[in-house]
Protein backbone atom coordinates (compact mmCIF):
# COMPACT_ATOMS: atom_id res chain seq x y z
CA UNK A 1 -19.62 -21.34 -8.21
CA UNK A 2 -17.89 -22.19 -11.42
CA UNK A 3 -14.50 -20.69 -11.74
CA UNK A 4 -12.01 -20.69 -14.93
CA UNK A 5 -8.62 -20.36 -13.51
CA UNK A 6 -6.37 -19.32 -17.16
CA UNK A 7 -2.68 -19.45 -15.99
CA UNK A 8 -0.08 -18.33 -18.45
CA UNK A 9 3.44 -18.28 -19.04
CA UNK A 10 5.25 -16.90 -16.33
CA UNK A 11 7.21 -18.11 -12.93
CA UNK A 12 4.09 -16.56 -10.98
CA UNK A 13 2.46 -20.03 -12.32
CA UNK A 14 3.83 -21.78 -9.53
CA UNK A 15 1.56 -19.28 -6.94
CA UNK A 16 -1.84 -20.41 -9.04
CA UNK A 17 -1.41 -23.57 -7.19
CA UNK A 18 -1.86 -22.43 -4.38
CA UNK A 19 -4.83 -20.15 -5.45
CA UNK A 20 -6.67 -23.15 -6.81
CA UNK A 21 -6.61 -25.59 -3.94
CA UNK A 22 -7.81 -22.01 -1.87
CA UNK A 23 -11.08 -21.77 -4.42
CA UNK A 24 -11.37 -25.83 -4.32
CA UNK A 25 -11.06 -25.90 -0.84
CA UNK A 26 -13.87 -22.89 -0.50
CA UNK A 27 -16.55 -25.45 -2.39
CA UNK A 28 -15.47 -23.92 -5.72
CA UNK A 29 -16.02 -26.00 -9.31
CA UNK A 30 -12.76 -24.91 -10.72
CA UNK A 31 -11.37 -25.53 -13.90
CA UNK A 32 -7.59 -24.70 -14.77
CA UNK A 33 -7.13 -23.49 -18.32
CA UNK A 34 -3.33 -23.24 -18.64
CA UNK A 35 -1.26 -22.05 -21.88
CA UNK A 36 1.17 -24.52 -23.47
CA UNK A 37 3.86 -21.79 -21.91
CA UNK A 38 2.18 -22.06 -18.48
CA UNK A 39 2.54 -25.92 -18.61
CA UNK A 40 6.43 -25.16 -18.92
CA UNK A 41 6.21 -23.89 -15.54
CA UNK A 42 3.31 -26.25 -13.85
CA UNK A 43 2.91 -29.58 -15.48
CA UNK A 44 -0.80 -30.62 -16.27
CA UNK A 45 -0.68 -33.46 -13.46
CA UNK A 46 -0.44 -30.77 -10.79
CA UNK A 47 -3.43 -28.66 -12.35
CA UNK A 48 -5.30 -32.35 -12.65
CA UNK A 49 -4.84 -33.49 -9.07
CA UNK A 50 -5.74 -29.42 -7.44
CA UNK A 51 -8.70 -29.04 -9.95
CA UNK A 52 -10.02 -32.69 -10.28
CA UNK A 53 -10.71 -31.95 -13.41
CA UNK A 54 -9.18 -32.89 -16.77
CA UNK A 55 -6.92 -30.20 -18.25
CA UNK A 56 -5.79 -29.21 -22.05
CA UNK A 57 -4.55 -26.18 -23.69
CA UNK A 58 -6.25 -27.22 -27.18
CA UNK A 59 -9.63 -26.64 -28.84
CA UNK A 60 -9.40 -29.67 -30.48
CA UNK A 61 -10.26 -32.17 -27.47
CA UNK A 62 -13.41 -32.61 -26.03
CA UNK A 63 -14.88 -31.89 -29.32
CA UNK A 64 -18.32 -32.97 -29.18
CA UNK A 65 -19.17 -31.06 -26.00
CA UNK A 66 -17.86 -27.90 -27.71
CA UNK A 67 -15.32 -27.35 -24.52
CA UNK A 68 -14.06 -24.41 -26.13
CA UNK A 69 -17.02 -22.63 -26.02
CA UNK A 70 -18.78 -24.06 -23.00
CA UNK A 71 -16.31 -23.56 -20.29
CA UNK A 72 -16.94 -19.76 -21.01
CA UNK A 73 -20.28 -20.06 -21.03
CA UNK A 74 -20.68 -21.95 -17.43
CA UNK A 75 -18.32 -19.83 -15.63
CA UNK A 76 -19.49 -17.63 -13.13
CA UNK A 77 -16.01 -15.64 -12.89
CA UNK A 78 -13.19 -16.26 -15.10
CA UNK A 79 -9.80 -15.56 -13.22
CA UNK A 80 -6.26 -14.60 -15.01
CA UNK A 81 -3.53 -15.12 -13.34
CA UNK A 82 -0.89 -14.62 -13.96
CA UNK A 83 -1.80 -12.55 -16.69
CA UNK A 84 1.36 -11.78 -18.69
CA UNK A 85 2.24 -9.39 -21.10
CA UNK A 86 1.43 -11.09 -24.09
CA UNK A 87 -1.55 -12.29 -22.35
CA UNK A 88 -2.98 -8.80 -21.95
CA UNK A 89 -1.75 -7.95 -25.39
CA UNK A 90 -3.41 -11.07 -26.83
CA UNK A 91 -6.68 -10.13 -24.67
CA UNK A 92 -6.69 -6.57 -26.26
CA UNK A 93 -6.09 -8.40 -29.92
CA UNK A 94 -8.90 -10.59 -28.63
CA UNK A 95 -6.84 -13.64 -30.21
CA UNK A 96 -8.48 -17.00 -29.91
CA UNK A 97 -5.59 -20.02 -31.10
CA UNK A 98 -5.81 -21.34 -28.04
CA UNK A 99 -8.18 -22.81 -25.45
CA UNK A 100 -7.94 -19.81 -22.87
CA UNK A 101 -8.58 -17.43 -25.71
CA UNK A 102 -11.98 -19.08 -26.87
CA UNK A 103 -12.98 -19.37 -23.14
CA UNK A 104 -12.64 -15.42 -22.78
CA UNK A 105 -14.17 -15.07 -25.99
CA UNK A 106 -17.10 -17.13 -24.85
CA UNK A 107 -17.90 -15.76 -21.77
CA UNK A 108 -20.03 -13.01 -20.14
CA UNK A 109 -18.86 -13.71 -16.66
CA UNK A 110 -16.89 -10.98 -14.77
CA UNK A 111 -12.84 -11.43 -15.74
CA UNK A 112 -10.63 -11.03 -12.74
CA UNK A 113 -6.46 -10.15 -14.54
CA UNK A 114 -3.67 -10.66 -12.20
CA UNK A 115 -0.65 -8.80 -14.46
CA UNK A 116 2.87 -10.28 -13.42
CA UNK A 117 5.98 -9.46 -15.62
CA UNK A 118 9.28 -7.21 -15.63
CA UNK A 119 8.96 -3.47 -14.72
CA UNK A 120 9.96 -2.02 -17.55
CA UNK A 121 7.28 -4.54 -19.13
CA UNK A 122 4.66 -3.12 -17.17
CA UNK A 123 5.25 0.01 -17.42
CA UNK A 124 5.67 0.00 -21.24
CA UNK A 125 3.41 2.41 -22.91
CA UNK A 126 2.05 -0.66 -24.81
CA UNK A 127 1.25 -2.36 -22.00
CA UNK A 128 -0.45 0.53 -20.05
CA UNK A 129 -2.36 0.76 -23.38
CA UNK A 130 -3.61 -3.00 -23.47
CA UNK A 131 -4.43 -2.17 -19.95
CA UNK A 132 -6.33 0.78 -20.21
CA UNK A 133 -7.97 -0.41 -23.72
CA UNK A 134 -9.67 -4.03 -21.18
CA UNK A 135 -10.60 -1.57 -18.52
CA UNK A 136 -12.71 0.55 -20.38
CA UNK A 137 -14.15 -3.12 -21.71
CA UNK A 138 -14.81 -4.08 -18.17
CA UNK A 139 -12.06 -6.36 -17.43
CA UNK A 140 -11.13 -6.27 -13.54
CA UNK A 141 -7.31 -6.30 -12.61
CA UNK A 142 -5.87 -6.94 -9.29
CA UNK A 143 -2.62 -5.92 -8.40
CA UNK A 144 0.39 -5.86 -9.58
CA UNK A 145 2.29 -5.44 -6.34
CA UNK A 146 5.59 -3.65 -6.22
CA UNK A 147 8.69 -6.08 -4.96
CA UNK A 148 10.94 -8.69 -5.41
CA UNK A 149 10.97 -10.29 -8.95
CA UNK A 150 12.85 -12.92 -10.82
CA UNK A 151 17.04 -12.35 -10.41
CA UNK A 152 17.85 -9.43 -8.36
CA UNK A 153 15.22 -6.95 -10.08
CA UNK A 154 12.41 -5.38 -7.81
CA UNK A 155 9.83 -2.68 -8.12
CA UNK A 156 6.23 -2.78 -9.49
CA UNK A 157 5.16 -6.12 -11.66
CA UNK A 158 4.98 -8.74 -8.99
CA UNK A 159 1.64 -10.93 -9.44
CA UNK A 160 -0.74 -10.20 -5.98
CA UNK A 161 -0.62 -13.17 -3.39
CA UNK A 162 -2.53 -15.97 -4.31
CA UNK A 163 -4.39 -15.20 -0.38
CA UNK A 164 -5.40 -11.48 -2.01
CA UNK A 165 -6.97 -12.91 -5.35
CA UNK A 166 -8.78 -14.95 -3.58
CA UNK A 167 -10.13 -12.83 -1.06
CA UNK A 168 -11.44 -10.50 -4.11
CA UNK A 169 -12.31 -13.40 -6.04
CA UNK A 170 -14.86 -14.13 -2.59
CA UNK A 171 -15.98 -10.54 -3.10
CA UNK A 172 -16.90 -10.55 -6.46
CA UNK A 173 -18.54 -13.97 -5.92
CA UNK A 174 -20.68 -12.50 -2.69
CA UNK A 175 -21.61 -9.13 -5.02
CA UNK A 176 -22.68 -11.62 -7.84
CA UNK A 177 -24.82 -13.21 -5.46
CA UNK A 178 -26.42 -10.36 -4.32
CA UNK A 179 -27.20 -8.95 -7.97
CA UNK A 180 -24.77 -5.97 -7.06
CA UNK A 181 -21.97 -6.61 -9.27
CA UNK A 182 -22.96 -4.69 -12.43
CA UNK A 183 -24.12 -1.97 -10.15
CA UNK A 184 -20.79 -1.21 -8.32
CA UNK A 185 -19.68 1.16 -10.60
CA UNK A 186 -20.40 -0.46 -13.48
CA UNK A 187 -18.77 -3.74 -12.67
CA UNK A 188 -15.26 -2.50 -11.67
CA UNK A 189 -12.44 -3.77 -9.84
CA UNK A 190 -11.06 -1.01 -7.42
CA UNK A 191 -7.54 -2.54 -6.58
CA UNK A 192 -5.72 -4.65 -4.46
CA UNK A 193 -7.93 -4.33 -1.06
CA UNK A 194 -9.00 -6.17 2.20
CA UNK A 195 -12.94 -6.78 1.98
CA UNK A 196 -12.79 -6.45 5.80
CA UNK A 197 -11.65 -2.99 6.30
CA UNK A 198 -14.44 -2.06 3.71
CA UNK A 199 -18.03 -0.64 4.29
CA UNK A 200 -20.99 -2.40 3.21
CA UNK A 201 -22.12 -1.77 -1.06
CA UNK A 202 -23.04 1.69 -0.83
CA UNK A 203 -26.56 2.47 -0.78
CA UNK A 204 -28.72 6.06 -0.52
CA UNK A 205 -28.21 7.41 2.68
CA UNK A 206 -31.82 7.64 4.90
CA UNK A 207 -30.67 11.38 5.41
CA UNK A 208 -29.38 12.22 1.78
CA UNK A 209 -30.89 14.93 -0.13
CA UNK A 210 -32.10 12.71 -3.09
CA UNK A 211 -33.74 16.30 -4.76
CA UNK A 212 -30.61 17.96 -6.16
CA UNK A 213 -27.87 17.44 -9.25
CA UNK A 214 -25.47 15.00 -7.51
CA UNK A 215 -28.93 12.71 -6.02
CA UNK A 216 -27.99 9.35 -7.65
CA UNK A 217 -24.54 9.87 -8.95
CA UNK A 218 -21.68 8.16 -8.56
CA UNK A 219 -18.62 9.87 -7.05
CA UNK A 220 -14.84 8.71 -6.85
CA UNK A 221 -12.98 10.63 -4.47
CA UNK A 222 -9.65 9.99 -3.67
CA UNK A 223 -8.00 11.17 -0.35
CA UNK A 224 -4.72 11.27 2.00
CA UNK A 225 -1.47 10.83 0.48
CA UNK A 226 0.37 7.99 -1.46
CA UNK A 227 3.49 6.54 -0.05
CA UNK A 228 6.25 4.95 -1.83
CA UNK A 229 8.53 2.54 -0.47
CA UNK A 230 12.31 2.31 0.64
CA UNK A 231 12.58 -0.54 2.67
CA UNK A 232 10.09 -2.44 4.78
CA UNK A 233 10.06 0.09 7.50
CA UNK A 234 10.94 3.74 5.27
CA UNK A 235 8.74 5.30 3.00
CA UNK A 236 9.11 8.88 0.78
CA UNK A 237 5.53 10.39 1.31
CA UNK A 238 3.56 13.72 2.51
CA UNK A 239 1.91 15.10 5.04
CA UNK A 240 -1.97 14.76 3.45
CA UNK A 241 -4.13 14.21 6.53
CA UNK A 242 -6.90 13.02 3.90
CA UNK A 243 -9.25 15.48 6.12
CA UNK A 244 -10.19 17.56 2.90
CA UNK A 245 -11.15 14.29 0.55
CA UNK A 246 -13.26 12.80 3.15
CA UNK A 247 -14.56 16.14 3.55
CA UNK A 248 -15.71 15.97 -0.26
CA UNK A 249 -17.15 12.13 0.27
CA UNK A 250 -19.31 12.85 3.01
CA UNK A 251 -20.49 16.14 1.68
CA UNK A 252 -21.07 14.12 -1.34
CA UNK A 253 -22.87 11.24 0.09
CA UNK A 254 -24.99 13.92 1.89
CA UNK A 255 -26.06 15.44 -1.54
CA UNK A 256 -27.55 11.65 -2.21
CA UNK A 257 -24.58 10.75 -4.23
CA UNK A 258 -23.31 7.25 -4.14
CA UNK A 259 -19.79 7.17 -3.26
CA UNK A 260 -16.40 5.60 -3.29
CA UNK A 261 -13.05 6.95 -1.20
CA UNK A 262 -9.79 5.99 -2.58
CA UNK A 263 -7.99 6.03 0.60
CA UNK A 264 -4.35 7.35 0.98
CA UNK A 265 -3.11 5.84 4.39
CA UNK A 266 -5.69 8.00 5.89
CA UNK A 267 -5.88 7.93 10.06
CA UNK A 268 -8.79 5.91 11.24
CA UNK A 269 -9.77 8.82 13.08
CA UNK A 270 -10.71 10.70 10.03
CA UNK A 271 -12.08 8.21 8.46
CA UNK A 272 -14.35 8.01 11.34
CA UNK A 273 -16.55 10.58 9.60
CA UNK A 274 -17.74 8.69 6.70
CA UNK A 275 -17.40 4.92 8.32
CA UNK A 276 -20.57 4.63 9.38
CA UNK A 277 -22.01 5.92 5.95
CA UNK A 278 -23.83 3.27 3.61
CA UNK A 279 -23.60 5.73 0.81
CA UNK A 280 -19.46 5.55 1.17
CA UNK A 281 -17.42 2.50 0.34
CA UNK A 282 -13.94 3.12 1.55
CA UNK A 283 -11.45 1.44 -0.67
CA UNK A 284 -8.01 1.71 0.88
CA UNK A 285 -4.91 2.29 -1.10
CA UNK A 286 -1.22 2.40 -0.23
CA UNK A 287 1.17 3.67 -3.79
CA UNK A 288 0.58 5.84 -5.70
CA UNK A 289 1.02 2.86 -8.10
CA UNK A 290 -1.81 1.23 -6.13
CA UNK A 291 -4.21 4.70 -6.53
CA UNK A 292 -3.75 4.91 -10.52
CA UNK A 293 -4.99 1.17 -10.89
CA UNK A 294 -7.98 1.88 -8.46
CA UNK A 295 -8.79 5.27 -10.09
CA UNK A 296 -8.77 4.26 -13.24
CA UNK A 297 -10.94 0.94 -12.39
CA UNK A 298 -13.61 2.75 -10.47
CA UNK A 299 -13.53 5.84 -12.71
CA UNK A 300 -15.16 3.85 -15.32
CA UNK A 301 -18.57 3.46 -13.57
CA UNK A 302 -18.22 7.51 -12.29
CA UNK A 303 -20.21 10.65 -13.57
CA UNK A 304 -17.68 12.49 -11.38
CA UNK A 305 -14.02 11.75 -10.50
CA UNK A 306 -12.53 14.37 -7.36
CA UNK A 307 -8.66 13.66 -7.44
CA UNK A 308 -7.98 15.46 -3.88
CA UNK A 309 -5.05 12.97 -2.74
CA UNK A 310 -1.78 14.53 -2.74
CA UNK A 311 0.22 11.98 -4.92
CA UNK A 312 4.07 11.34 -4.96
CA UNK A 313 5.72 12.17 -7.62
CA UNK A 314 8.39 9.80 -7.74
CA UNK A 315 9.34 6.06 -6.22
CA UNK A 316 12.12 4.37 -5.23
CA UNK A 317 13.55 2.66 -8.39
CA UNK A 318 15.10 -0.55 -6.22
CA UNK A 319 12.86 -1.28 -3.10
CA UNK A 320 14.84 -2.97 -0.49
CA UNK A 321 13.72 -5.79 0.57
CA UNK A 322 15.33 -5.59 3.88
CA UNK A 323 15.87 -2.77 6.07
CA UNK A 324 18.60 -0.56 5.69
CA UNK A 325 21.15 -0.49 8.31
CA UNK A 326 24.17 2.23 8.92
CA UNK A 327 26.63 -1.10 9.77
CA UNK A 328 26.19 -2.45 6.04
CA UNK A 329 27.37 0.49 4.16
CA UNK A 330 30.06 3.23 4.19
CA UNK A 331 27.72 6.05 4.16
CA UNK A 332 24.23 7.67 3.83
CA UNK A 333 22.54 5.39 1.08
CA UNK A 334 21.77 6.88 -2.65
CA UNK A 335 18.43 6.75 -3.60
CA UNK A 336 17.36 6.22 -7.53
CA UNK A 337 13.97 8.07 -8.34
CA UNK A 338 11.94 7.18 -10.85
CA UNK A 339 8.43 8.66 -11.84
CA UNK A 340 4.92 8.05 -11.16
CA UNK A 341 2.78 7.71 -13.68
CA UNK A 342 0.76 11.21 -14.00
CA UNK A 343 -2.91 9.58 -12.62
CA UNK A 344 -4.86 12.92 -13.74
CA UNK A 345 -3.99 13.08 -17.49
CA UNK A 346 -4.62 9.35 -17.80
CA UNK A 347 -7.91 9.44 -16.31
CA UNK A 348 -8.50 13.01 -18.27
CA UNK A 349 -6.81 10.43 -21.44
CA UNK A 350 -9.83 7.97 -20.45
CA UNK A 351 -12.60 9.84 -19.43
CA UNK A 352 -16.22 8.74 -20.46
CA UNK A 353 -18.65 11.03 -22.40
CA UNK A 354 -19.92 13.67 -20.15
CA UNK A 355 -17.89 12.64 -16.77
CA UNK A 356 -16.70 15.31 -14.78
CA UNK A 357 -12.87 15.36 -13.51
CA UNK A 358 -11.94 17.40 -10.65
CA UNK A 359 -8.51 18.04 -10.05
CA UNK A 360 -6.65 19.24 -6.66
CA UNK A 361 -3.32 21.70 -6.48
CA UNK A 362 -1.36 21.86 -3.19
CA UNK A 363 1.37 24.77 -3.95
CA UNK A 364 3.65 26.95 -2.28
CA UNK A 365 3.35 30.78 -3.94
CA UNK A 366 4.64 34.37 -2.31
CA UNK A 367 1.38 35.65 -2.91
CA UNK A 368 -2.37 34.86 -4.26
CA UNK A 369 -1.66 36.67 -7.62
CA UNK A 370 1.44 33.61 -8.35
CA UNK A 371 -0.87 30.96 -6.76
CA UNK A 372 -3.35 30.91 -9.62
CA UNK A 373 -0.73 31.44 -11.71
CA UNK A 374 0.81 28.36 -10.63
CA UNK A 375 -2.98 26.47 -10.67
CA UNK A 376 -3.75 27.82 -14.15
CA UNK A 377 -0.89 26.04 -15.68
CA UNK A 378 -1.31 23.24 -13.80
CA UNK A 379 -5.72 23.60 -15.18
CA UNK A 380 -4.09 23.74 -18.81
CA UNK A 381 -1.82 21.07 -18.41
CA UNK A 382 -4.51 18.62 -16.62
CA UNK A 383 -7.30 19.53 -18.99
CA UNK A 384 -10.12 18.90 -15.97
CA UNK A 385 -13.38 20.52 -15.76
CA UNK A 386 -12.44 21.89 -11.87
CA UNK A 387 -9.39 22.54 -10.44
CA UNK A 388 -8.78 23.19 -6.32
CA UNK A 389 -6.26 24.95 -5.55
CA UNK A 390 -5.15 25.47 -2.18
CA UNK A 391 -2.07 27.35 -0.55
CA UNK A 392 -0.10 25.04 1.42
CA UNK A 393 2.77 25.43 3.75
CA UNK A 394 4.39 24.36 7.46
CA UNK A 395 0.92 25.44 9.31
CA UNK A 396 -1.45 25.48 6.28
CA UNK A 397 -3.43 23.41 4.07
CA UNK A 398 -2.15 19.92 5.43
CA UNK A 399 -3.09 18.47 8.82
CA UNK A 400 -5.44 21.43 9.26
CA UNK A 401 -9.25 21.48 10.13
CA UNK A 402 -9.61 24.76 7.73
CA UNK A 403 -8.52 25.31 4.49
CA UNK A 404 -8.53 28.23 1.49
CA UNK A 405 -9.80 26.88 -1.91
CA UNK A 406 -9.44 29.05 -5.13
CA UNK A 407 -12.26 26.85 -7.51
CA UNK A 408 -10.91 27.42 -10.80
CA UNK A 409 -13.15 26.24 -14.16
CA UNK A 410 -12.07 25.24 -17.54
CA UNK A 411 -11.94 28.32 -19.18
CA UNK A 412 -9.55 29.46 -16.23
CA UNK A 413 -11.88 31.92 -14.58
CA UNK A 414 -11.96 31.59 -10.51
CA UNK A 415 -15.37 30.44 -9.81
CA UNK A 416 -15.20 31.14 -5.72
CA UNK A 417 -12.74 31.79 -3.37
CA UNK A 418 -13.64 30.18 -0.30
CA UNK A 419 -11.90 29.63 3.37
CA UNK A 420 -13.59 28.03 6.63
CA UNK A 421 -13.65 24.77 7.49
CA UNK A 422 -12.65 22.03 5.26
CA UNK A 423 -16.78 20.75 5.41
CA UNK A 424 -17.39 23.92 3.93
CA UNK A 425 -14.56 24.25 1.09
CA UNK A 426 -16.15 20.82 0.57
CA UNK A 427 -19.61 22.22 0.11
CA UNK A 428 -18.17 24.73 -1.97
CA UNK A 429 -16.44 22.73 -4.31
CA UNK A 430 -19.36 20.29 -4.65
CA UNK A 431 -21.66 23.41 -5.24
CA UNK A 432 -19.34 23.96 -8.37
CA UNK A 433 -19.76 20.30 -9.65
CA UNK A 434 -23.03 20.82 -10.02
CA UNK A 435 -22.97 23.79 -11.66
CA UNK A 436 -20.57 22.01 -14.25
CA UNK A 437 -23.08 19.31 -14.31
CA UNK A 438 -26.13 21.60 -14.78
């Protein structure tokens, strides 16, 4: 396959070596289209030797065979990475000075983004803007990773090992091949994954009803609970089984639905009940960092979206990148939150024409009368089509085969109050999707 590997300007450079021997060494044609900031990081001769091919920045060389536009043109994949701020910000512009902007210009191929910067840079609201403005265009993104970064600063904004990109570079590639790209919801990435804890592309289960309102649809469901790290051994998360999500994806899939699970470190044996499904891709996640940029990537290709993963609400501001021991400090340690990202309104903030959102609400109330209450506000503040919302407590809701589910549409009105088994809240919920559907 032909590959365009665009590095830019940022110490991650010295990691797209290493990525471009990998995609050599795999039988890859690979050409290295580096920014004169990149260069300042990885000299040309390196990117020569890896590639074996000739390498410039500039649209003025190679003039007569019109490099500037042809190396988009051949590519079977262009790749990003890393993919800087400006980068992203000059991708949104759709700015073209250089030779890496009239290659992405150029092409048609699939664009793989690998963002590395600064936290604070990635989480700027122009930033998540770029972002969300070359999803909706169909770029892919992979990544970034939360952890160690340049000085002493860590947290979210490290570029994704140059091993990961290249195992989803080898998926795209294989999906390409078998004319299933553009199909998998609509051609987008779904995170940083491994392609060997996955299920096969979804197709139409033998046993699906392929006769009612969700036959042919694609569903994202997200399940289990996010978990946000203190050290390499602590985490701050919740006690989400996942057990009602997969619920929803297999009831889903059984309605002829084509589906992917966003999974929230989610006990093989629950997943157990949708593994063996072809009409469920399982897509594991880890932060809730790690959920948002899969959510919003495969809610792009979704007629429905079904948030039920119980999300945390805050992360660790400085991730320790060692464990933390009693011996190396005076006392119990002080832990600086920060907050998540609120994955609900952005997708609500993104949604297509016509997509349904479904949104989940684990609370703790006195009574029934303060529980929707509680999920009313939480409907107006959301702005989804559906809201769930379920009572939750020491011995209910989570890690529970049963559950209680007060449906609750737009307007606010409760659409059904149902209780049994969490199949059948799932059957119930899905029966109210397709009345918002109809």
């Amino acid at each position: 396959m032909n590959i365009v590997l665009g590095v830019t300007g940022g110490i991650a450079a010295y990691k797209s070596v290493a990525l471009a021997r990998l995609l050599v060494e795999a039988g890859h044609e690979v050409h290295v289209v580096p920014t004169d900031d990149a260069l300042r990081f990885v000299g040309k001769p390196t990117w020569e030797a890896i590639s074996r091919h000739p390498v410039t920045t500039s649209v003025h060389e190679d003039v007569p065979e019109v490099r500037h536009v042809a190396l988009g043109q051949r590519a079977d994949l262009v790749v990003i990475a890393p993919a800087t701020a400006n980068t992203l910000a000059r991708m949104t512009a759709g700015l073209a000075d250089d030779l890496l902007g009239t290659t992405l210009l150029a092409t048609r191929a699939p664009v793989l983004v690998a963002p590395a910067m600064h936290t604070e840079m990635w989480q700027h609201a122009a930033t998540q803007d770029n972002v969300a403005i070359l999803r909706r265009r169909g770029v892919l993104f992979i990544g970034p990773e939360s952890g160690r970064l340049t000085g002493n600063d860590s947290g979210p904004g490290r570029m994704s090992e140059p091993e990961q990109i290249f195992a989803r570079v080898a998926e795209l590639l294989a999906d390409s091949d078998s004319d299933s790209l553009a199909q998998d919801l609509g051609g987008q990435d779904l995170g940083t994954q491994d392609p060997g804890a996955q299920n096969p592309e979804p197709t139409t289960a033998l046993s699906a009803d392929t006769s009612g309102p969700l036959a042919g649809l694609r569903i994202l469901v997200s399940a289990g609970g996010t978990r946000e790290p203190i050290d390499p051994v602590r985490f701050i998360g919740n006690r989400s089984s996942g057990r009602q999500g997969v619920a929803v994806a297999a009831a889903a899939a059984a309605r002829g639905a084509k589906v992917v699970l966003l999974s929230a470190n989610i006990d093989d044996s629950v997943l157990a009940e949708v593994a063996d499904n072809p009409a469920v891709r399982v897509v594991p996640v880890g932060t809730a960092a790690e959920l948002e940029s899969a959510a919003h990537a495969g809610s792009a290709g979704a007629e429905v979206v079904i948030m039920a993963a119980a999300v945390s609400d805050y992360r660790v501001a400085g991730v320790s990148e060692e464990k933390i021991r009693k011996e190396d400090s005076d006392g119990p340690p002080t832990l600086t939150l920060l907050e998540n990202p609120d994955i609900l309104a952005g997708l609500v903030r993104d949604r297509r024409p016509g997509q349904v959102l479904v949104g989940f609400a684990a609370e703790t109330a006195a009574d029934e009368v303060e529980l929707m209450e509680r999920g009313r506000r939480k409907l107006a503040r959301k702005g989804v089509d559906l809201l769930a919302v379920n009572s939750v407590g020491w011995s209910e809701g989570f890690e529970s085969s049963d559950n209680t589910l007060h449906i609750i549409e737009a307007s606010g009105a409760l659409v059904e109050r149902i209780s049994g088994t969490k199949q059948q809240t799932a059957d119930a919920l899905l029966d109210a999707v397709a009345a918002v559907l109809r």
